[in-house]
N, C-alpha and C. Protein backbone atom coordinates (compact mmCIF):
# COMPACT_ATOMS: atom_id res chain seq x y z
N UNK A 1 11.05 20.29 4.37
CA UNK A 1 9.78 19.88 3.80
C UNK A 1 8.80 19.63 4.95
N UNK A 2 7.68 20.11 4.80
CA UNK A 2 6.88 19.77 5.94
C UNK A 2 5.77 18.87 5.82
N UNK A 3 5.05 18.22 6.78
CA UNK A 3 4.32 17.54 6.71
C UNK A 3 2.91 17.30 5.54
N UNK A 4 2.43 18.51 5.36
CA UNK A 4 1.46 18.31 4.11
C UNK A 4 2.31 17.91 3.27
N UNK A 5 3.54 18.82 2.59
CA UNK A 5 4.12 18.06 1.42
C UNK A 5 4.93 16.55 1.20
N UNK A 6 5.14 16.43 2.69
CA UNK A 6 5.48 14.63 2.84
C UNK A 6 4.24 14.17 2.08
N UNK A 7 2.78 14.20 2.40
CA UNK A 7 1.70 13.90 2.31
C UNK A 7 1.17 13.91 0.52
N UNK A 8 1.85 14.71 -0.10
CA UNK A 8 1.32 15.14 -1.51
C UNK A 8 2.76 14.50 -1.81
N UNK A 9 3.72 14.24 -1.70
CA UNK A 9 5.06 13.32 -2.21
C UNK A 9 4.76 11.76 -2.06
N UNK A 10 4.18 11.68 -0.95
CA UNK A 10 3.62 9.81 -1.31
C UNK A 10 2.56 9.53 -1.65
N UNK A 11 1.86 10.72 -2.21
CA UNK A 11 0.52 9.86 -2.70
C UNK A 11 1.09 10.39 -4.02
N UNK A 12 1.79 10.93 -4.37
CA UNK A 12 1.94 11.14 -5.84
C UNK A 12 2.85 9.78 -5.88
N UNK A 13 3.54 9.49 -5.54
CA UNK A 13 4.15 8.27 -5.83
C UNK A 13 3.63 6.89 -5.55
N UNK A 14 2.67 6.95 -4.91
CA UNK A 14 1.97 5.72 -5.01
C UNK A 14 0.68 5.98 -5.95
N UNK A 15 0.51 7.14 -6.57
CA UNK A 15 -0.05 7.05 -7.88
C UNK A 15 0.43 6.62 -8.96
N UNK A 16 1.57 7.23 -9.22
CA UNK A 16 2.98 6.87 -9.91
C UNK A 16 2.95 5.50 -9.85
N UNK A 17 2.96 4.72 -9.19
CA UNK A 17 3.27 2.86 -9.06
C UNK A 17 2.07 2.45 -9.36
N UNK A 18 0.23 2.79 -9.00
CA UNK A 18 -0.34 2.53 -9.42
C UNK A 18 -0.65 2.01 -10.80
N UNK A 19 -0.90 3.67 -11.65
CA UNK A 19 -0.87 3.95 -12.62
C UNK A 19 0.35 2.77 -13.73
N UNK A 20 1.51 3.01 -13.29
CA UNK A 20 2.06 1.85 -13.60
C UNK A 20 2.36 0.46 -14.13
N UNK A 21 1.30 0.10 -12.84
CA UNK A 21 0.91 -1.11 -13.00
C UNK A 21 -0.76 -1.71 -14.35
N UNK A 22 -0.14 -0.27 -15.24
CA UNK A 22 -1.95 -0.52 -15.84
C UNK A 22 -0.74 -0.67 -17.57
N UNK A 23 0.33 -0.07 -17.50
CA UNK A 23 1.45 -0.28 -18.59
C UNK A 23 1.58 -1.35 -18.71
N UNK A 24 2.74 -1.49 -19.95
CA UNK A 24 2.99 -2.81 -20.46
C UNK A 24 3.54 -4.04 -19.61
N UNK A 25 4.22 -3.21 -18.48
CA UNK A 25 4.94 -3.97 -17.46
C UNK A 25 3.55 -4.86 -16.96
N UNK A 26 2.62 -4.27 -16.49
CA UNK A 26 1.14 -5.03 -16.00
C UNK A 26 0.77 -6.08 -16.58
N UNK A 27 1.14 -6.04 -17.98
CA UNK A 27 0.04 -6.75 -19.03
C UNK A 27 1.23 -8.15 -19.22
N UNK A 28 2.23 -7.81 -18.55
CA UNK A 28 3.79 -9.01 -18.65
C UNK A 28 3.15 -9.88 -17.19
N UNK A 29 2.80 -8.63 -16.32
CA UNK A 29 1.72 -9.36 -15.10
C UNK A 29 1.49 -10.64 -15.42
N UNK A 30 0.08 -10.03 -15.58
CA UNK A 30 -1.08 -11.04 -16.17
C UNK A 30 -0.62 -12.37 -16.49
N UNK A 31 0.66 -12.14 -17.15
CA UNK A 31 0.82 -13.48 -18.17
C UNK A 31 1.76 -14.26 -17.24
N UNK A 32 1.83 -13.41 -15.92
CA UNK A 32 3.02 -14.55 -14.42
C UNK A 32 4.38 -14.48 -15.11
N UNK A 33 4.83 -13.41 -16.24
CA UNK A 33 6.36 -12.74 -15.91
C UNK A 33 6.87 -12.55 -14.97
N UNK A 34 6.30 -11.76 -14.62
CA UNK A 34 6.59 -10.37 -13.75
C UNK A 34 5.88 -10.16 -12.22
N UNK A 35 6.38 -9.98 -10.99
CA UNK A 35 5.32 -10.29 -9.58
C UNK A 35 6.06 -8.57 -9.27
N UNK A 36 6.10 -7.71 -9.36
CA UNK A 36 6.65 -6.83 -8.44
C UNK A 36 6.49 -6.56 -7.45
N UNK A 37 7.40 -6.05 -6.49
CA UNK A 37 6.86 -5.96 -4.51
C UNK A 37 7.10 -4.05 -4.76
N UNK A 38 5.98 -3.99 -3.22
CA UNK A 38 6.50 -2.79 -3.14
C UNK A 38 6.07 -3.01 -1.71
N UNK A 39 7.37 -2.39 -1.31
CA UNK A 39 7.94 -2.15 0.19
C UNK A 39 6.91 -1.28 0.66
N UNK A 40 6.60 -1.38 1.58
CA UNK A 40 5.63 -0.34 2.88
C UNK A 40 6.67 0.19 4.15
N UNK A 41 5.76 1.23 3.75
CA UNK A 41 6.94 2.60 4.54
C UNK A 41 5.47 3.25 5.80
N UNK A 42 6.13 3.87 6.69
CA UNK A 42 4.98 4.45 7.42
C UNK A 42 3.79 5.54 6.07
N UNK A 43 2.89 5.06 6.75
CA UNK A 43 1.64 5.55 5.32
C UNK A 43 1.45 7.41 6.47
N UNK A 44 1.05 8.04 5.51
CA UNK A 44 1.02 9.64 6.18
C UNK A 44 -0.51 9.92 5.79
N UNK A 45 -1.22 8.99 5.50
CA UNK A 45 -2.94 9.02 5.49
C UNK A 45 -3.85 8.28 6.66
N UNK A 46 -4.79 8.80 7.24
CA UNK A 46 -5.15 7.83 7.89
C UNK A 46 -6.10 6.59 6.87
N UNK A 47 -6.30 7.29 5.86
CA UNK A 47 -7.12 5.99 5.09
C UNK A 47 -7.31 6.60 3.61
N UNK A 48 -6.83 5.95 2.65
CA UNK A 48 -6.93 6.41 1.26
C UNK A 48 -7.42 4.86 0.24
N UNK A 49 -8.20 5.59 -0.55
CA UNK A 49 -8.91 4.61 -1.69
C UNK A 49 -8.54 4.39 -2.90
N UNK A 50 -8.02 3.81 -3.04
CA UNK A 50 -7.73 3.90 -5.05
C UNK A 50 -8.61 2.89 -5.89
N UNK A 51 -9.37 3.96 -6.49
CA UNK A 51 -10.34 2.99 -7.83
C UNK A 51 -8.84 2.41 -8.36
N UNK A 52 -9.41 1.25 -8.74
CA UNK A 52 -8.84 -0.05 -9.78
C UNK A 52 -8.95 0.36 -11.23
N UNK A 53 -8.66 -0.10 -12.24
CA UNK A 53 -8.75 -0.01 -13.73
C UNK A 53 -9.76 -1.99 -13.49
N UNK A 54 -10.95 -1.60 -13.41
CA UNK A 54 -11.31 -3.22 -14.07
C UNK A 54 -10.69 -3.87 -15.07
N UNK A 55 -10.09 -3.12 -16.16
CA UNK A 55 -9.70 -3.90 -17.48
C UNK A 55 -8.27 -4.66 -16.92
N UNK A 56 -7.38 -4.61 -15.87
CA UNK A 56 -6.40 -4.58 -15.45
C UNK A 56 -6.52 -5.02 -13.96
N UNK A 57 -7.58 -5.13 -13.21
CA UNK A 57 -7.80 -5.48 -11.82
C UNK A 57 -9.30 -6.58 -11.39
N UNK A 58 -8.74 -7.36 -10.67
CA UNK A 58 -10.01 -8.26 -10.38
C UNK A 58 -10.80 -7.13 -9.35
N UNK A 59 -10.42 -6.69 -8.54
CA UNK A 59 -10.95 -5.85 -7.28
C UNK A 59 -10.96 -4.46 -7.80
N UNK A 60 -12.05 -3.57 -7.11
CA UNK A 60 -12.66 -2.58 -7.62
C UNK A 60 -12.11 -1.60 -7.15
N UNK A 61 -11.11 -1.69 -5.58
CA UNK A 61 -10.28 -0.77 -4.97
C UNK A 61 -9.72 -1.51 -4.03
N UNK A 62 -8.79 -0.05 -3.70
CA UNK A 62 -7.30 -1.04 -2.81
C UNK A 62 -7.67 0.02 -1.62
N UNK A 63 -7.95 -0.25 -0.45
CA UNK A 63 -8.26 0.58 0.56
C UNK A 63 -7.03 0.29 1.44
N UNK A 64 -6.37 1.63 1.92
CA UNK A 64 -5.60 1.47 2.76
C UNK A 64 -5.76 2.30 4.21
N UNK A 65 -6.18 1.55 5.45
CA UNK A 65 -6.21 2.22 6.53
C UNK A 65 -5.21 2.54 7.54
N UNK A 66 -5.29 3.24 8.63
CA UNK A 66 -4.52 3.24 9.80
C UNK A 66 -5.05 3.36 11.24
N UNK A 67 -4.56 3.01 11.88
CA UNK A 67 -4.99 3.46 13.63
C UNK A 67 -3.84 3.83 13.97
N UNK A 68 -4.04 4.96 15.04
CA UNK A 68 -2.88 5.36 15.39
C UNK A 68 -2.05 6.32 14.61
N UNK A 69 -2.42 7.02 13.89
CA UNK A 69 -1.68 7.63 12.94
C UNK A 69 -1.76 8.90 13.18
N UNK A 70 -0.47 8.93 13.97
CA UNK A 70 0.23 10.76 14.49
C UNK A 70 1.41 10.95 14.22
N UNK A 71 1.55 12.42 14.63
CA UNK A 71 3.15 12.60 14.14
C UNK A 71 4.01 11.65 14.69
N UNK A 72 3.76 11.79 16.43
CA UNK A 72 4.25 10.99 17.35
C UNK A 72 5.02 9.76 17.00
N UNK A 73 3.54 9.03 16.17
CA UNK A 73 3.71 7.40 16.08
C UNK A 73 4.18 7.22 14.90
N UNK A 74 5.78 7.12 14.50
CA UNK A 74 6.14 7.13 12.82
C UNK A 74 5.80 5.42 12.72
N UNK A 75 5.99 4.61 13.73
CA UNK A 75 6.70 3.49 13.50
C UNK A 75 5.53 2.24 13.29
N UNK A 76 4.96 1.43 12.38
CA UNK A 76 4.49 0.34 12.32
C UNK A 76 4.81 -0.89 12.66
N UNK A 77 3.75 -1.04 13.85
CA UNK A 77 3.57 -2.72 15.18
C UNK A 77 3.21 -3.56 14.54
N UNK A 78 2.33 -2.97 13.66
CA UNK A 78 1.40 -4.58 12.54
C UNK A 78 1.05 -4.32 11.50
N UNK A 79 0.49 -5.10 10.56
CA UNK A 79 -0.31 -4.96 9.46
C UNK A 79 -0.90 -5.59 8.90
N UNK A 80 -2.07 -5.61 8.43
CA UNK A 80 -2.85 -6.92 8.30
C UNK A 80 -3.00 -6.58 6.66
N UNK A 81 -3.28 -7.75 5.46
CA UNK A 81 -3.97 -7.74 4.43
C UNK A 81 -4.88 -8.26 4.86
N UNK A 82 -6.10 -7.71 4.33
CA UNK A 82 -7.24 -8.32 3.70
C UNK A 82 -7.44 -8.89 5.45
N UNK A 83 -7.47 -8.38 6.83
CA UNK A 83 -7.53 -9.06 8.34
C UNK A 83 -6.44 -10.46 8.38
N UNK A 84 -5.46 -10.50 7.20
CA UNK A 84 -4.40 -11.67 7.91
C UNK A 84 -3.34 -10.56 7.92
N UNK A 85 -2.15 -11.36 8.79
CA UNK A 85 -1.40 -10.55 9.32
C UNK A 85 0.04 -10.83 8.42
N UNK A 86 0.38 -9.65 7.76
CA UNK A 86 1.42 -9.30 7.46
C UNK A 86 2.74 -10.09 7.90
N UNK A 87 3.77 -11.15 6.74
CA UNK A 87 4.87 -11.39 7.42
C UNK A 87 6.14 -10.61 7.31
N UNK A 88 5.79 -10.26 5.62
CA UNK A 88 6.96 -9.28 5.37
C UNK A 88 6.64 -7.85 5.40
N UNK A 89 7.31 -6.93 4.90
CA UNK A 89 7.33 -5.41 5.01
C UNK A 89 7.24 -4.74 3.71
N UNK A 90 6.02 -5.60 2.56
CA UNK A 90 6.22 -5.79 1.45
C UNK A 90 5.20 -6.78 0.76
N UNK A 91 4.57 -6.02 -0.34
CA UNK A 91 3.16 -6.84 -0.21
C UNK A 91 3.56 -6.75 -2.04
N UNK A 92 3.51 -8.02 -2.69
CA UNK A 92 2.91 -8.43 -4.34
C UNK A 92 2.10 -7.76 -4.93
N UNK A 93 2.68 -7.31 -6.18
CA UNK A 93 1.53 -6.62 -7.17
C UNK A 93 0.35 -7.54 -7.27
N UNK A 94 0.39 -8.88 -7.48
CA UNK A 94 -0.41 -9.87 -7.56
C UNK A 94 -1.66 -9.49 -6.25
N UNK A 95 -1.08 -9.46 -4.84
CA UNK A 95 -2.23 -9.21 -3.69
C UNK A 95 -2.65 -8.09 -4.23
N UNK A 96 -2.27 -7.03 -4.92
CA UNK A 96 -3.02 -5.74 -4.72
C UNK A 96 -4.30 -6.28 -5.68
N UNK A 97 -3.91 -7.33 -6.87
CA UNK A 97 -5.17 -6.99 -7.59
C UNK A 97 -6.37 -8.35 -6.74
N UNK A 98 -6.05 -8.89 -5.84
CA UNK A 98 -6.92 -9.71 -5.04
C UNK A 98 -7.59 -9.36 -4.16
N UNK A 99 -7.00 -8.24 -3.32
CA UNK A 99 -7.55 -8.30 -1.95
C UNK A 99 -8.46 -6.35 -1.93
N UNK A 100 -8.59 -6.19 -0.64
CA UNK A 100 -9.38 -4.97 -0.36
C UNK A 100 -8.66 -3.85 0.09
N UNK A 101 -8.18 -4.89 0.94
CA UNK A 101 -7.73 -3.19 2.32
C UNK A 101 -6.10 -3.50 3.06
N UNK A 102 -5.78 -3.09 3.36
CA UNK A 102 -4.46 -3.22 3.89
C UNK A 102 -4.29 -1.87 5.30
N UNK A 103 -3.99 -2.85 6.57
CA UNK A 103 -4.31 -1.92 7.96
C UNK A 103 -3.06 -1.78 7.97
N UNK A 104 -2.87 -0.67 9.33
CA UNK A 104 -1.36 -0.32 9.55
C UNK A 104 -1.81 -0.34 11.00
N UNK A 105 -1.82 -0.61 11.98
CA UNK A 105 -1.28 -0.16 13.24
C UNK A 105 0.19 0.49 13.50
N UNK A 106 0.16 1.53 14.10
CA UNK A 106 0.96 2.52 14.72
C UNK A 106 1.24 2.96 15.91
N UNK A 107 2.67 3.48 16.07
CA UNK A 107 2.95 3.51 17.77
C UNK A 107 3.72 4.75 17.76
N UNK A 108 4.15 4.78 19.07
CA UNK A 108 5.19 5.99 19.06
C UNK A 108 6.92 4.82 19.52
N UNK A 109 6.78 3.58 19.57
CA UNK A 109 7.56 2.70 19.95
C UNK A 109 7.85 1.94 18.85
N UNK A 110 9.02 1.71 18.67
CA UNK A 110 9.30 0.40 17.35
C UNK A 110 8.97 -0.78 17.64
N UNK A 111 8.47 -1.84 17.17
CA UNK A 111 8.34 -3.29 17.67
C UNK A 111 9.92 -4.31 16.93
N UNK A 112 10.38 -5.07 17.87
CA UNK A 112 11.21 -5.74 17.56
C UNK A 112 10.80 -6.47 16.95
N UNK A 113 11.55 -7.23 15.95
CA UNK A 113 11.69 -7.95 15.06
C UNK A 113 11.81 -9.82 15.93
C-alpha cells in the first residue's frame, strides 16, 4: 500500500469515527454515559478541517495540524490541544466537541517516555 492510500485509509476512518459520533452512541454522549477516547497515531496530513454537526457540537470545527510532517519523521515529540500540552496519547470525545485544533510535532527520532 502506498503512501496516498495510507492517506485516503485514515481520513476515511477518521470520518468513520466522526460521523459516528453524530449516532445514537453521541446522543448517550450528551447525557455523560458515554466519554469515548480515541488514540492518536502519526496523522499523514499536514493539516485537515472537519466541519462539526452544530446540532451535536459546541465548536464549529476540529482543526488538526502538523510541523514536521515527512516520510522521514513517522514519530510524534509533542502535541498540544487547543496550545496545552498533551499528557496522554489519546484525546476524549468530550475535548473534540470543546476545543479547536490539535498540533502534532514530528521528528525523524522517537522521544522517550
Amino acid at each position: 500500500m502506498n503512501h496516498l492510500n495510507l492517506k485516503y485509509l485514515w481520513l476515511s476512518w477518521l470520518i468513520l469515527i466522526m460521523s459516528a459520533c453524530t449516532s445514537k452512541q453521541y446522543k448517550i454522549n450528551k447525557l455523560g454515559a458515554i466519554d469515548p477516547i480515541h488514540e492518536i497515531g502519526s496523522p499523514l496530513f499536514d493539516r485537515i478541517t472537519i466541519h462539526l454537526n452544530q446540532d451535536y457540537y459546541q465548536a464549529d470545527k476540529f482543526v488538526i495540524t502538523t510541523n514536521n510532517n515527512e516520510k522521514d519523521s513517522p514519530y510524534i515529540i509533542s502535541s498540544t490541544l487547543n496550545d496545552k500540552p498533551l499528557k496522554n496519547w489519546f484525546i476524549r470525545h468530550s475535548d473534540i466537541n470543546k476545543v479547536a485544533t490539535l498540533h502534532f510535532e514530528m521528528s525523524n527520532q522517537p522521544k522517550c517516555l
